[in-house]
PDB file of N, CA and C in Angstrom:
ATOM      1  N   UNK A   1     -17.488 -19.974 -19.838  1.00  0.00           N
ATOM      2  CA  UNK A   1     -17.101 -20.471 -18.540  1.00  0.00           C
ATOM      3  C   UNK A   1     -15.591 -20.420 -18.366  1.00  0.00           C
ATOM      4  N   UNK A   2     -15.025 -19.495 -19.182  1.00  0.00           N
ATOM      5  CA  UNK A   2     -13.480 -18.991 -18.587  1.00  0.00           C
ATOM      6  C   UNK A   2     -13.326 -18.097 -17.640  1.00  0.00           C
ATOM      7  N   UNK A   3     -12.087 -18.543 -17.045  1.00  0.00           N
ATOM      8  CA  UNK A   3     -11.422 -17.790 -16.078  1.00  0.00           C
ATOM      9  C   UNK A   3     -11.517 -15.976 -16.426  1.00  0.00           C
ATOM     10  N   UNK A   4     -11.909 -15.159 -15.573  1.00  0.00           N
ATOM     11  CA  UNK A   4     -11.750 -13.722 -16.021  1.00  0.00           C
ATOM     12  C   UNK A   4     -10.278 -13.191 -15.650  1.00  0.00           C
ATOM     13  N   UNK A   5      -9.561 -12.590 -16.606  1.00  0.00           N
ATOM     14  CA  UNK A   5      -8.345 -11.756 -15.930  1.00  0.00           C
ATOM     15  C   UNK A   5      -7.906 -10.846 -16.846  1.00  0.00           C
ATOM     16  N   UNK A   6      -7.156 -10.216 -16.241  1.00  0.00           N
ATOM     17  CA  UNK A   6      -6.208  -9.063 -17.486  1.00  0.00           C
ATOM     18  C   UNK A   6      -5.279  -8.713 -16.703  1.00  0.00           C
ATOM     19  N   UNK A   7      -4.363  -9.907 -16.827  1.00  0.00           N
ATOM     20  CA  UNK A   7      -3.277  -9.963 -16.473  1.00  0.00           C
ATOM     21  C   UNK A   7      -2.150  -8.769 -17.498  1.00  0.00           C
ATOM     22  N   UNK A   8      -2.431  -8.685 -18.504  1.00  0.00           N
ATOM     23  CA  UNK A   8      -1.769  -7.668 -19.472  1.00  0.00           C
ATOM     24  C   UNK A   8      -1.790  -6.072 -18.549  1.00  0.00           C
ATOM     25  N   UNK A   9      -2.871  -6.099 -17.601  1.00  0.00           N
ATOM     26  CA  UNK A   9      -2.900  -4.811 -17.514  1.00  0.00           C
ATOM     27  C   UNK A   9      -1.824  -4.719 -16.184  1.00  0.00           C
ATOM     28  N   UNK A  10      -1.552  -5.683 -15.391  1.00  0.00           N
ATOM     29  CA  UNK A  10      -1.526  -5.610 -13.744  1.00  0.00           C
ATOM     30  C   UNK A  10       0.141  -4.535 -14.206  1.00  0.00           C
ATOM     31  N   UNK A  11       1.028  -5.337 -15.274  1.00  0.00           N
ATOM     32  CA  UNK A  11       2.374  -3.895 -14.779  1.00  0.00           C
ATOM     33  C   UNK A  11       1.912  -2.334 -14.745  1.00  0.00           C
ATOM     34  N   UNK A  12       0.691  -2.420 -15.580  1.00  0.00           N
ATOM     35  CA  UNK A  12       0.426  -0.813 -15.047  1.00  0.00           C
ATOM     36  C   UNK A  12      -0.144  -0.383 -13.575  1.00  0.00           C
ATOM     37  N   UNK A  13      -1.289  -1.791 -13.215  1.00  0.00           N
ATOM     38  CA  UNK A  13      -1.780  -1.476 -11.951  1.00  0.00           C
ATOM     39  C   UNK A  13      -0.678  -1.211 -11.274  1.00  0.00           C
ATOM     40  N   UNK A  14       0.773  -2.110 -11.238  1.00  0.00           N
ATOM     41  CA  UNK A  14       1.844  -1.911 -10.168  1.00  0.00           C
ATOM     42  C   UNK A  14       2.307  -1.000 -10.183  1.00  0.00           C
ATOM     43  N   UNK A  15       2.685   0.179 -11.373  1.00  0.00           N
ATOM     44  CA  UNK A  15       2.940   1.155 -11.601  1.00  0.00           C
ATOM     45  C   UNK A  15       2.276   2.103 -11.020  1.00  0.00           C
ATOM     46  N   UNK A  16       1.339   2.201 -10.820  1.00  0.00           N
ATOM     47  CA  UNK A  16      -0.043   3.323  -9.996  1.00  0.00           C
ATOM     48  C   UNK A  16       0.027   2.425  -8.813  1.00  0.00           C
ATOM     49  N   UNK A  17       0.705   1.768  -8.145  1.00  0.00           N
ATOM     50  CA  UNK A  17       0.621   1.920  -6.683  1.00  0.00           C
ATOM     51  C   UNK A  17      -0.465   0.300  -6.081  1.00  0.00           C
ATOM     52  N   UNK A  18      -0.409  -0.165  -7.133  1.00  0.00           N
ATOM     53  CA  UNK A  18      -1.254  -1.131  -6.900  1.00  0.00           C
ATOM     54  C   UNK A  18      -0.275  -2.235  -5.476  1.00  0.00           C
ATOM     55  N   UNK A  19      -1.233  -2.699  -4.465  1.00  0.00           N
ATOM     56  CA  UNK A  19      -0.448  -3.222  -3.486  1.00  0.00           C
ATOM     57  C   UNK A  19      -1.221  -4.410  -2.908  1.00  0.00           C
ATOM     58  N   UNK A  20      -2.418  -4.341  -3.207  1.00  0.00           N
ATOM     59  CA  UNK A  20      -3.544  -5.440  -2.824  1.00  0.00           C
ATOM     60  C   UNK A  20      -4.167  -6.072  -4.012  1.00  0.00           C
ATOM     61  N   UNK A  21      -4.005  -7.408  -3.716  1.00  0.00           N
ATOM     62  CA  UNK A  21      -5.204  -7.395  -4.976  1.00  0.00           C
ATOM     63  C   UNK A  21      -6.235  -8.601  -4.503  1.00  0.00           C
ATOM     64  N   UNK A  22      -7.015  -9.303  -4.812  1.00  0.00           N
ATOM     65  CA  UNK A  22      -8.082 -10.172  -4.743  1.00  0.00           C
ATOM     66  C   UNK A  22      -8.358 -11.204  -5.656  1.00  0.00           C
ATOM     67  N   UNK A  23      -8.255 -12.375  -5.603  1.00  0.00           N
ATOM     68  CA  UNK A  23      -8.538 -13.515  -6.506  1.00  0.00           C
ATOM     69  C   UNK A  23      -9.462 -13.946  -6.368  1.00  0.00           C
ATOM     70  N   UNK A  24     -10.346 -14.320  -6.880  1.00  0.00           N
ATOM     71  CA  UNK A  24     -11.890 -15.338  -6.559  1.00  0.00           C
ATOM     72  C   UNK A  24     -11.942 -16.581  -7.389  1.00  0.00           C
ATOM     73  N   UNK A  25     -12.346 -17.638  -6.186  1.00  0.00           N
ATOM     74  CA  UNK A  25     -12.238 -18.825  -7.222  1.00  0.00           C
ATOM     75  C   UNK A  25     -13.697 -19.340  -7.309  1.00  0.00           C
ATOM     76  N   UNK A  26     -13.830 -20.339  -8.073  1.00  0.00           N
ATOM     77  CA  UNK A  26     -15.809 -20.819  -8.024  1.00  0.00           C
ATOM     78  C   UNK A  26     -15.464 -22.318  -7.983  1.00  0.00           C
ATOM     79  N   UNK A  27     -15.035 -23.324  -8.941  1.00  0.00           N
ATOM     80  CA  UNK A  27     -14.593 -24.185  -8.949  1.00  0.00           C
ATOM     81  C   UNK A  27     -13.452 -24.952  -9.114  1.00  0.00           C
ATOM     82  N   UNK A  28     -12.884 -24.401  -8.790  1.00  0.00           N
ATOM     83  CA  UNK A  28     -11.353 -25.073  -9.215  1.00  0.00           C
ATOM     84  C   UNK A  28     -10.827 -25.579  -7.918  1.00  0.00           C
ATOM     85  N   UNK A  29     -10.008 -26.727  -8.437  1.00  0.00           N
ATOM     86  CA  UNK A  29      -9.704 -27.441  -6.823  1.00  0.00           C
ATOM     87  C   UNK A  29      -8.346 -26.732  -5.839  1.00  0.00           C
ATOM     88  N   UNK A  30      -8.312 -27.821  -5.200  1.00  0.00           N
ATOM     89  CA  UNK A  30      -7.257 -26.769  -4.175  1.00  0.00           C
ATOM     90  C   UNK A  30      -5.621 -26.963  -4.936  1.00  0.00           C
ATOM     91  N   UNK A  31      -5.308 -27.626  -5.754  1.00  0.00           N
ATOM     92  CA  UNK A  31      -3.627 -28.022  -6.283  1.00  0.00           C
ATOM     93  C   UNK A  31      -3.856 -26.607  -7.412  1.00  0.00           C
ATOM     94  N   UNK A  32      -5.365 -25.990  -7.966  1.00  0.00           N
ATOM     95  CA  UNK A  32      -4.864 -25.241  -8.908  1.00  0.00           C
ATOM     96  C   UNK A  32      -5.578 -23.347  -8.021  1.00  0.00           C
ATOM     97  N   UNK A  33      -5.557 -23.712  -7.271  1.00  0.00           N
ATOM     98  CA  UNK A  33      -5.657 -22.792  -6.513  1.00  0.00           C
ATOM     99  C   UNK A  33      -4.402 -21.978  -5.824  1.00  0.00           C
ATOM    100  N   UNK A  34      -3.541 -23.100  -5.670  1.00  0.00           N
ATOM    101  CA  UNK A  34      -2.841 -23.113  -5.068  1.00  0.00           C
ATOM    102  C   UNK A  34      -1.386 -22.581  -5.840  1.00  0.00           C
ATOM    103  N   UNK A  35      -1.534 -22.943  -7.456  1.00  0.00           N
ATOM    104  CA  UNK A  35      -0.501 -22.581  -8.252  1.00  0.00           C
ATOM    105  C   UNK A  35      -0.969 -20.979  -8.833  1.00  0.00           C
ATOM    106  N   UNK A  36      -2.269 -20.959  -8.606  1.00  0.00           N
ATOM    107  CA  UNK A  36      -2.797 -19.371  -9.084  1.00  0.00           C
ATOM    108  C   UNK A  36      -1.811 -18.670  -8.576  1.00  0.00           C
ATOM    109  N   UNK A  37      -2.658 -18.788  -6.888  1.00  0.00           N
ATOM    110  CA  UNK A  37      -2.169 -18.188  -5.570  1.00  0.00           C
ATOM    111  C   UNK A  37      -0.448 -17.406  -5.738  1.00  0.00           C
ATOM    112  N   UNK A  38      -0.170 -18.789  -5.345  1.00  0.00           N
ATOM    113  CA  UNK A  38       1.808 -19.043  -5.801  1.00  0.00           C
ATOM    114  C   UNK A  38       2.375 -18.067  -7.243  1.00  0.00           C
ATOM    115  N   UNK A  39       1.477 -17.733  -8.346  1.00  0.00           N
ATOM    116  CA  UNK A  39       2.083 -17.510  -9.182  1.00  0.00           C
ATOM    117  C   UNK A  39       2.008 -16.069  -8.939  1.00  0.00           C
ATOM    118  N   UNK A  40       0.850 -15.538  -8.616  1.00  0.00           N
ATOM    119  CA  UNK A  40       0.548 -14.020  -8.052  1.00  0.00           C
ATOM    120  C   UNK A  40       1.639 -13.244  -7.251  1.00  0.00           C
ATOM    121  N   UNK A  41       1.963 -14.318  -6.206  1.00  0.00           N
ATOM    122  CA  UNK A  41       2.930 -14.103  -5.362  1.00  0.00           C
ATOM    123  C   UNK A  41       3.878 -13.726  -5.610  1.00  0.00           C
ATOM    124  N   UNK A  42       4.520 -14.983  -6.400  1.00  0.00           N
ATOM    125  CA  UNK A  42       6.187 -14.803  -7.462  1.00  0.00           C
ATOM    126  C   UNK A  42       6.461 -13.673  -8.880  1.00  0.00           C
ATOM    127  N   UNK A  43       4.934 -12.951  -8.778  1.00  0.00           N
ATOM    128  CA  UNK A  43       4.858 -11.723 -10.043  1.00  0.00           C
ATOM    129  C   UNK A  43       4.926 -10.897  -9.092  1.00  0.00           C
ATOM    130  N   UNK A  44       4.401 -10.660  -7.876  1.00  0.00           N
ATOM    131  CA  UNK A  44       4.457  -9.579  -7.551  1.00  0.00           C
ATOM    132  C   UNK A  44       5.805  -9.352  -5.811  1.00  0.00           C
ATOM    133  N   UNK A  45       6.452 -10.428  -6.237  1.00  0.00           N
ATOM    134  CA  UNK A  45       8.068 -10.601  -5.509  1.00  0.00           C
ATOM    135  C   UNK A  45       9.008 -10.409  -6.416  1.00  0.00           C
ATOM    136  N   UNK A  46       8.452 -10.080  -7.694  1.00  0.00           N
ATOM    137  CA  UNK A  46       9.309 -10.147  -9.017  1.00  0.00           C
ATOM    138  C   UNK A  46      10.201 -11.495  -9.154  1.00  0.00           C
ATOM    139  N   UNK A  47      10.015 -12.637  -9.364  1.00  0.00           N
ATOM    140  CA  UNK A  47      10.203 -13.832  -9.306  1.00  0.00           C
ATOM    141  C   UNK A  47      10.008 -14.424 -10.685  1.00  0.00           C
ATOM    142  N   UNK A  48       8.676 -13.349 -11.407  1.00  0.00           N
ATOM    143  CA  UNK A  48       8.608 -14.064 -12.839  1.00  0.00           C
ATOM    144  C   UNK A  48       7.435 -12.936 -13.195  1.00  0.00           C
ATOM    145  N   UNK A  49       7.747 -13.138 -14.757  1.00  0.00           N
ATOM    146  CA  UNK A  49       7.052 -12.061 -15.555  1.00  0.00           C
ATOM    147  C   UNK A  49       5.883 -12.045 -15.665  1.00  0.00           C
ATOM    148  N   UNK A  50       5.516 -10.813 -16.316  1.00  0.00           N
ATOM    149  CA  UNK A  50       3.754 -11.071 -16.097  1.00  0.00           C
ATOM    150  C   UNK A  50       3.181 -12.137 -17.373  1.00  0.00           C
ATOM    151  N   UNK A  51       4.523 -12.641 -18.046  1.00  0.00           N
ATOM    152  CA  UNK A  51       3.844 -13.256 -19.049  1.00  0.00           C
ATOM    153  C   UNK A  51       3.953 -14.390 -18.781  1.00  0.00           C
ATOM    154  N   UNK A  52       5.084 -15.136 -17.876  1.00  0.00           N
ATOM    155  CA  UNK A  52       4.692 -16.371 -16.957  1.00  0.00           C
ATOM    156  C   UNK A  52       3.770 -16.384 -16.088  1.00  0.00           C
ATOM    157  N   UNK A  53       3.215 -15.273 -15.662  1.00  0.00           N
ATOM    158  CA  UNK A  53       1.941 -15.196 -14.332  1.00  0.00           C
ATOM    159  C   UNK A  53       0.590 -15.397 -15.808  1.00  0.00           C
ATOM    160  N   UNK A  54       0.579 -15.048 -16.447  1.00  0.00           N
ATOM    161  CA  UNK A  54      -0.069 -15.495 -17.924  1.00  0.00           C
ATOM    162  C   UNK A  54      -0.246 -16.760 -18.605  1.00  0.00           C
ATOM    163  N   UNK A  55       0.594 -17.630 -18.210  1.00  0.00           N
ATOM    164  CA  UNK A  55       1.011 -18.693 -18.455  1.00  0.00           C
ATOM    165  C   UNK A  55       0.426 -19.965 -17.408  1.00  0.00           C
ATOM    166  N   UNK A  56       0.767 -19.573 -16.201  1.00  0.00           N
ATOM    167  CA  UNK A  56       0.094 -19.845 -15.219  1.00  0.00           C
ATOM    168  C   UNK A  56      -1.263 -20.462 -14.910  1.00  0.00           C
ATOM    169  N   UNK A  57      -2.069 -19.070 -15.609  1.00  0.00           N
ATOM    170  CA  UNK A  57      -3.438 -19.067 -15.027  1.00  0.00           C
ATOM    171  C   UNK A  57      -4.216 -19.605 -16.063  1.00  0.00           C
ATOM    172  N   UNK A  58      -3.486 -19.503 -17.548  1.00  0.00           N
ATOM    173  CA  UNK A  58      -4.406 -20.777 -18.879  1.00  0.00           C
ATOM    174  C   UNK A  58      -3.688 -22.009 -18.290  1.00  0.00           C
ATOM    175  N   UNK A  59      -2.337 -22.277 -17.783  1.00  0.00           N
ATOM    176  CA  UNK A  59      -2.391 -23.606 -17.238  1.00  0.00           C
ATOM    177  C   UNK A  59      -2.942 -24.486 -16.409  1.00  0.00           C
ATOM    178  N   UNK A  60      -4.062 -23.411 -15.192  1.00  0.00           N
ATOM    179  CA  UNK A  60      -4.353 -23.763 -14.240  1.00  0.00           C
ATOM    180  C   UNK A  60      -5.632 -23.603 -14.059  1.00  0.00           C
ATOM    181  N   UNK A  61      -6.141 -23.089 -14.990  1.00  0.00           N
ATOM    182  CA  UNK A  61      -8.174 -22.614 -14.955  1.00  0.00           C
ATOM    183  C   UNK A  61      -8.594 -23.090 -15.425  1.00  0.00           C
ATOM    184  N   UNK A  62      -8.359 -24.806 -16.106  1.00  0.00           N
ATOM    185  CA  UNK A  62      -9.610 -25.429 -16.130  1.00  0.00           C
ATOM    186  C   UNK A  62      -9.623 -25.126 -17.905  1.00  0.00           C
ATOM    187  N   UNK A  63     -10.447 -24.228 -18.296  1.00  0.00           N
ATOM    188  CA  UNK A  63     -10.632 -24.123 -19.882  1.00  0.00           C
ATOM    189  C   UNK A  63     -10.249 -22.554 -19.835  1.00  0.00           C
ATOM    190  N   UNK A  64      -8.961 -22.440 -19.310  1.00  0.00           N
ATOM    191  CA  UNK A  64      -8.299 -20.726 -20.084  1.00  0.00           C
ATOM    192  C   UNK A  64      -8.724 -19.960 -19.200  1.00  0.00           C
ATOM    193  N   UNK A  65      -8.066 -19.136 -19.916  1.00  0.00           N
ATOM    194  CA  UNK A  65      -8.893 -17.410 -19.515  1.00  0.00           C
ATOM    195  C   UNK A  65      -9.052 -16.203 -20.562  1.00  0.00           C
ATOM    196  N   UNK A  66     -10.522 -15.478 -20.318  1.00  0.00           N
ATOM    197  CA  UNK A  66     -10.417 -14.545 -21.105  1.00  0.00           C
ATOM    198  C   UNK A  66     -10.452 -13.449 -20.141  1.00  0.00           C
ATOM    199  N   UNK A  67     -10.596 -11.840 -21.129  1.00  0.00           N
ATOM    200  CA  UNK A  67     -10.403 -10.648 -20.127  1.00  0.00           C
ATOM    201  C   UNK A  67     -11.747 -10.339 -19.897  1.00  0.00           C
ATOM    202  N   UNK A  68     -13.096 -11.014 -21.034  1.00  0.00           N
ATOM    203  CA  UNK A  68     -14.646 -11.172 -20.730  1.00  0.00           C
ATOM    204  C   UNK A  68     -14.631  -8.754 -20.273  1.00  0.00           C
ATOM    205  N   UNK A  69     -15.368  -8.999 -19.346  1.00  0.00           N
ATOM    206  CA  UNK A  69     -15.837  -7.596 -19.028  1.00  0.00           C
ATOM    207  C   UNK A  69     -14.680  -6.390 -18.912  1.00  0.00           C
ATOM    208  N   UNK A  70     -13.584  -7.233 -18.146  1.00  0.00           N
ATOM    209  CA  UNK A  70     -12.645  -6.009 -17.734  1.00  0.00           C
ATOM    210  C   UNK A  70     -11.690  -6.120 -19.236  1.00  0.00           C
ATOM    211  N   UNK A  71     -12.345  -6.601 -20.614  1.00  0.00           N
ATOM    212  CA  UNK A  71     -11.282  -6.002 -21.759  1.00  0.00           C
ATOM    213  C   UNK A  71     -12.185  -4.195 -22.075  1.00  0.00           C
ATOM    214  N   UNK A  72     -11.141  -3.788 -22.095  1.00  0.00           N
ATOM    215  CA  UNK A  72     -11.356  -1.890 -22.463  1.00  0.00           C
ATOM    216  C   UNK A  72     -10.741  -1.941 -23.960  1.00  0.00           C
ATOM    217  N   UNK A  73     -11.590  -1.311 -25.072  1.00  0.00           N
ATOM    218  CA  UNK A  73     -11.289  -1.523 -26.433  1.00  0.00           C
ATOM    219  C   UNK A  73      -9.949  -0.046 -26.352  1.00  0.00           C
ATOM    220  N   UNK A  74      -9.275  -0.100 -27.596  1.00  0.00           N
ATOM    221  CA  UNK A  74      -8.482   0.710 -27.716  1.00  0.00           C
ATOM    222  C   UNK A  74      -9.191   2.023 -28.231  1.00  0.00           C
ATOM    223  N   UNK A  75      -8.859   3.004 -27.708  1.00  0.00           N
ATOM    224  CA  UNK A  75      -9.461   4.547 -28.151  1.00  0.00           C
ATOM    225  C   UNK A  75     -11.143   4.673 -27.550  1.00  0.00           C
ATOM    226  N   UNK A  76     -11.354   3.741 -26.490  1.00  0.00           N
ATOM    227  CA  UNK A  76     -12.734   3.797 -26.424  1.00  0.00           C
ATOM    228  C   UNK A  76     -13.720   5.059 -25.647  1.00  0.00           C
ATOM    229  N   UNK A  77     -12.224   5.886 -25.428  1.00  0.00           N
ATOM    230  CA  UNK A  77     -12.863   7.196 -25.350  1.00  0.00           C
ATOM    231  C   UNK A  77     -13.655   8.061 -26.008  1.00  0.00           C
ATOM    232  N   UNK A  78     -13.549   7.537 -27.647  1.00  0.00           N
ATOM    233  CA  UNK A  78     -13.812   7.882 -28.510  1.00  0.00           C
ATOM    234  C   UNK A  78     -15.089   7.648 -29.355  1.00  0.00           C
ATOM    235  N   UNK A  79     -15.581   6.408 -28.618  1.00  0.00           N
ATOM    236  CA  UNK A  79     -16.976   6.141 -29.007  1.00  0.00           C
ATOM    237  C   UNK A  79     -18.218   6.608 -29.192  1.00  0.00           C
ATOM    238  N   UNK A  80     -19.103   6.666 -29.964  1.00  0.00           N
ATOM    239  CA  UNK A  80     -19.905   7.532 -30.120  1.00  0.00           C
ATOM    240  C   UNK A  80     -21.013   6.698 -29.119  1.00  0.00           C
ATOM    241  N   UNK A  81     -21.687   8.158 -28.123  1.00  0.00           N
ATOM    242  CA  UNK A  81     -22.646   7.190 -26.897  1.00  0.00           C
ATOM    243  C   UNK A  81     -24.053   7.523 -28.049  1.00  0.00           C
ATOM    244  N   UNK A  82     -24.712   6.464 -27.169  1.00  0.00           N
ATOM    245  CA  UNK A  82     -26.135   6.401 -28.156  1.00  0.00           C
ATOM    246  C   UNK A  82     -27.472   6.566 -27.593  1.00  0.00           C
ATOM    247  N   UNK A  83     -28.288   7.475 -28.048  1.00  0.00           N
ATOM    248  CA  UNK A  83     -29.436   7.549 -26.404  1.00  0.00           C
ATOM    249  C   UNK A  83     -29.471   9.410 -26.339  1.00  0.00           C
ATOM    250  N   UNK A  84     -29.881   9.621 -25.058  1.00  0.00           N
ATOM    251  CA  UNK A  84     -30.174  11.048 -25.300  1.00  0.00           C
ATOM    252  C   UNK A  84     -29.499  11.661 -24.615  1.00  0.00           C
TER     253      UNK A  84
END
């Protein structure tokens, strides 16, 4: 029941042109909604690093965050597929 993110990845998203992005919340109240929100903002006004926008969102989600689905293993191009 952690927060999902991969915040590690977003300087590359910004790098490729990234200009929109989307937050979804489920339960969290409106004061930590509100510092998500705010912190997104001030990373992407360049205001603060992506490792304070990191900082942020385990401060503000309740029990953390992991990267859950959107972690991509290293070399996982490389995997052997299984099946026919």
């Amino acid at each position: 029941a952690e927060a999902q993110t991969d915040v590690g990845a977003i300087s590359d998203w910004m790098a490729a042109g990234l200009r929109h992005y989307r937050v979804e919340f489920v339960h969290e109240k409106a004061d930590q909604v509100a510092e998500i929100v705010t912190g997104f903002g001030s990373l992407f006004a360049s205001k603060i690093s992506v490792a304070e926008l990191g900082k942020t969102l385990q401060q503000h989600s309740g029990q953390g965050t992991t990267q859950g689905s959107l972690f991509v293993p290293e070399g996982f191009k490389n995997l052997v597929q299984l099946g026919p």
